[in-house]
Protein backbone atom coordinates (compact mmCIF):
# COMPACT_ATOMS: atom_id res chain seq x y z
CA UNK A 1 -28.56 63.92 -21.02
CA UNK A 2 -31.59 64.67 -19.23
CA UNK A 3 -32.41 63.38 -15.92
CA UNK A 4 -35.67 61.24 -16.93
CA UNK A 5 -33.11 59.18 -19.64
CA UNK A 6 -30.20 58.75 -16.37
CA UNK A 7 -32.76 57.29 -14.41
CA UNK A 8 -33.43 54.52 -17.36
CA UNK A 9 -30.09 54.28 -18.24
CA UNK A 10 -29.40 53.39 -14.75
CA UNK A 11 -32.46 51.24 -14.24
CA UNK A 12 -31.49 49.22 -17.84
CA UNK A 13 -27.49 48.49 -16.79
CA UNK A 14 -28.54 47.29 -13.04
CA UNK A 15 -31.48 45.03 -14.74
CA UNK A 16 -28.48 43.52 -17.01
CA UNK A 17 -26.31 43.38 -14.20
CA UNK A 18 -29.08 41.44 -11.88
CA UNK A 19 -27.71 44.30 -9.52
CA UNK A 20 -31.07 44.55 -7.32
CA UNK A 21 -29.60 47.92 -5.00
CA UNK A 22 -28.78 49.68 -8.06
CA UNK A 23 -31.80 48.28 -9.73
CA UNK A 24 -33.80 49.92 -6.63
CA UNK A 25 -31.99 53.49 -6.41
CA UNK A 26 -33.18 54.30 -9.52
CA UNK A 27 -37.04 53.11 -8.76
CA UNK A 28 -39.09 55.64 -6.39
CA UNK A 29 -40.28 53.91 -2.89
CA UNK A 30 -43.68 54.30 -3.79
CA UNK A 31 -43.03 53.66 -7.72
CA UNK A 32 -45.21 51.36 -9.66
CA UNK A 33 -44.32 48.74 -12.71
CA UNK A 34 -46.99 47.26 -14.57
CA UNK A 35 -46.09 44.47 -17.31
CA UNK A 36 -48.67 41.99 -18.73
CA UNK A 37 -48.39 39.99 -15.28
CA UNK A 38 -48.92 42.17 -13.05
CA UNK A 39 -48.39 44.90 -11.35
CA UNK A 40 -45.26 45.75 -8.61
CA UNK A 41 -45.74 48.34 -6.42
CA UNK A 42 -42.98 49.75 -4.10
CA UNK A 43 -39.31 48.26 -3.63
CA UNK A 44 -40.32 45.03 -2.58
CA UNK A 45 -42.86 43.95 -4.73
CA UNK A 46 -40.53 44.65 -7.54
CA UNK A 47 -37.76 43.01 -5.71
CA UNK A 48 -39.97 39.93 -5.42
CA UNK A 49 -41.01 40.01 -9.20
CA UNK A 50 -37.35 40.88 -10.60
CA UNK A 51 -36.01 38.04 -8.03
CA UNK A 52 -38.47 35.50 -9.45
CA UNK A 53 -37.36 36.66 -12.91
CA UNK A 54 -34.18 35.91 -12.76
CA UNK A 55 -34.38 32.92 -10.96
CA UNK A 56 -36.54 31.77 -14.32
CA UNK A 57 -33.70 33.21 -16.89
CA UNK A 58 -30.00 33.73 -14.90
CA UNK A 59 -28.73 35.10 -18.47
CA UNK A 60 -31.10 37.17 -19.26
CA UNK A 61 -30.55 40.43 -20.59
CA UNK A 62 -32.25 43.58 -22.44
CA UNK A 63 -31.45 44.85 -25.98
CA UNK A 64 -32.40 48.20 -27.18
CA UNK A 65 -33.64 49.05 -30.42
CA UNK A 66 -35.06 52.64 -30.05
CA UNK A 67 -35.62 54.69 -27.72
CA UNK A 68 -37.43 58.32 -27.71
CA UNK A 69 -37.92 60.70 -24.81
CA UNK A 70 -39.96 63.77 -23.64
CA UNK A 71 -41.53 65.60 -20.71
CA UNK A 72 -39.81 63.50 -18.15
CA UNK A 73 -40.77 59.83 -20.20
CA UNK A 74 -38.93 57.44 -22.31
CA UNK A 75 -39.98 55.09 -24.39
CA UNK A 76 -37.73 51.97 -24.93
CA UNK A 77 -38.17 49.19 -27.86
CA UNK A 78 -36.31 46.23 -27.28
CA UNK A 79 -35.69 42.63 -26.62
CA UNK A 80 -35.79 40.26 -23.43
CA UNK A 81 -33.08 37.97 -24.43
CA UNK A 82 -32.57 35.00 -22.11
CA UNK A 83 -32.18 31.12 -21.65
CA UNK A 84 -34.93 29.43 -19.34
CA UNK A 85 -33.20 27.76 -16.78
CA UNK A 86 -35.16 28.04 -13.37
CA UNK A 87 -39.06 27.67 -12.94
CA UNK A 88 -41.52 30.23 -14.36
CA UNK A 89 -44.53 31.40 -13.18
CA UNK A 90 -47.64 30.91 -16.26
CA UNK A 91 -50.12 33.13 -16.70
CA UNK A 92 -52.22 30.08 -15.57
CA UNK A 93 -50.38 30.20 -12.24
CA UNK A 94 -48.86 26.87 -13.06
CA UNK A 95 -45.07 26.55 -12.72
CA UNK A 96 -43.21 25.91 -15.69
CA UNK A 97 -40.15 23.77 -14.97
CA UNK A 98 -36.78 24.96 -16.96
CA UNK A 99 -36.93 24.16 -20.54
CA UNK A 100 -33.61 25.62 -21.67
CA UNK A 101 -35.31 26.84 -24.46
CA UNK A 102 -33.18 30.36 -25.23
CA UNK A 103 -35.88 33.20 -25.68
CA UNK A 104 -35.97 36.59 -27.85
CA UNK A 105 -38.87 38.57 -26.81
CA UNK A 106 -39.74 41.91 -28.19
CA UNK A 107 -40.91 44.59 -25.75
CA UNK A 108 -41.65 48.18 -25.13
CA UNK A 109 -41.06 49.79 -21.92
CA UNK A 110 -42.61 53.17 -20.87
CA UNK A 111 -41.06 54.90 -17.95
CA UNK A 112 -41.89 58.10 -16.29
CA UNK A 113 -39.54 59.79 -13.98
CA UNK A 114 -39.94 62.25 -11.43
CA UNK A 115 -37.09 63.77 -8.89
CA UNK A 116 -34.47 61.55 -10.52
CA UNK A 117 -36.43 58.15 -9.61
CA UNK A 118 -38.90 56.05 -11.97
CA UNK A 119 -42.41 56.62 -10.40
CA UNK A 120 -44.18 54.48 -13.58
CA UNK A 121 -42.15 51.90 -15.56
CA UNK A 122 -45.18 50.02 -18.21
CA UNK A 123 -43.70 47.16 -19.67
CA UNK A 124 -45.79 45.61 -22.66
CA UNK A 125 -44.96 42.30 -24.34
CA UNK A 126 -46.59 39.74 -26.22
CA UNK A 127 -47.16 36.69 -23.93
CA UNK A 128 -47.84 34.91 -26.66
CA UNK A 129 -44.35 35.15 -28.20
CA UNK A 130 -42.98 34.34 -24.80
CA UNK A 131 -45.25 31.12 -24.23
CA UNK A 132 -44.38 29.90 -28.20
CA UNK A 133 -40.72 30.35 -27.58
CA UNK A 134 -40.90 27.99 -24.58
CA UNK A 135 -43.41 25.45 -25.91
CA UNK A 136 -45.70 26.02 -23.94
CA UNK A 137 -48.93 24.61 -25.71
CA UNK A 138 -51.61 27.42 -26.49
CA UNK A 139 -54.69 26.18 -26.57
CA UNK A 140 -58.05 27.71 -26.81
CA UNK A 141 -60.33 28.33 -23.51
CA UNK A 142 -63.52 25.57 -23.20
């Protein structure tokens, strides 16, 4: 097993676990994640962002489909499976109160990996999907 597929492996059991100092071992200090809301750079912007996360789905979990590696990256396709029980932040920046609506998300994660530690973790999902799956209403801009 190479060292770049450890590192996810790691990074994939402590985000099921909600096990933030595991979570963090495997994430360089000055690592960067990037997902459709944002972007987390260092420990404790990610610690924030994960925190907030979980707050919004205490169950949640990840699922992988495929995965693929090569020159120290790994590509992941899987599912955010969780039940939405705390509040969530919109892309709005409205706060969504828990719905209990249980989502299945499909997502991709791309993670580089340098010394043993993720340096780039890109997480792409469709909002969309997400948004549907907790009724949020999607209406056009104007």
């Amino acid at each position: 097993m190479t060292e770049a597929r450890r590192a996810r492996d790691r990074y994939l059991a402590a985000f099921n676990d909600k096990d933030m100092d595991a979570l963090l071992s495997t994430f360089s200090p000055a690592g960067v994640a990037v997902s459709p809301e944002g972007a987390a750079e260092g420990h404790e912007e990610l610690a924030s962002y994960l925190r907030e996360f979980w707050a919004a789905f205490p169950d949640c979990h990840l699922v992988v489909w495929e995965e693929a590696e090569a020159d120290g990256t790994t590509v992941e396709e899987l599912s955010f499976v969780g039940t939405h029980n705390g509040p969530y932040l919109l892309p709005s920046g409205a706060m969504l109160a828990p719905t209990g609506r249980t989502v299945q998300v499909r997502a991709c994660y791309i993670c580089t990996v340098e010394n043993g530690t993720i340096v780039s973790l890109r997480l792409y999902f469709d909002q969309l999907e997400l948004l549907t799956q907790l009724g949020v209403p999607c209406l056009p801009a104007g």
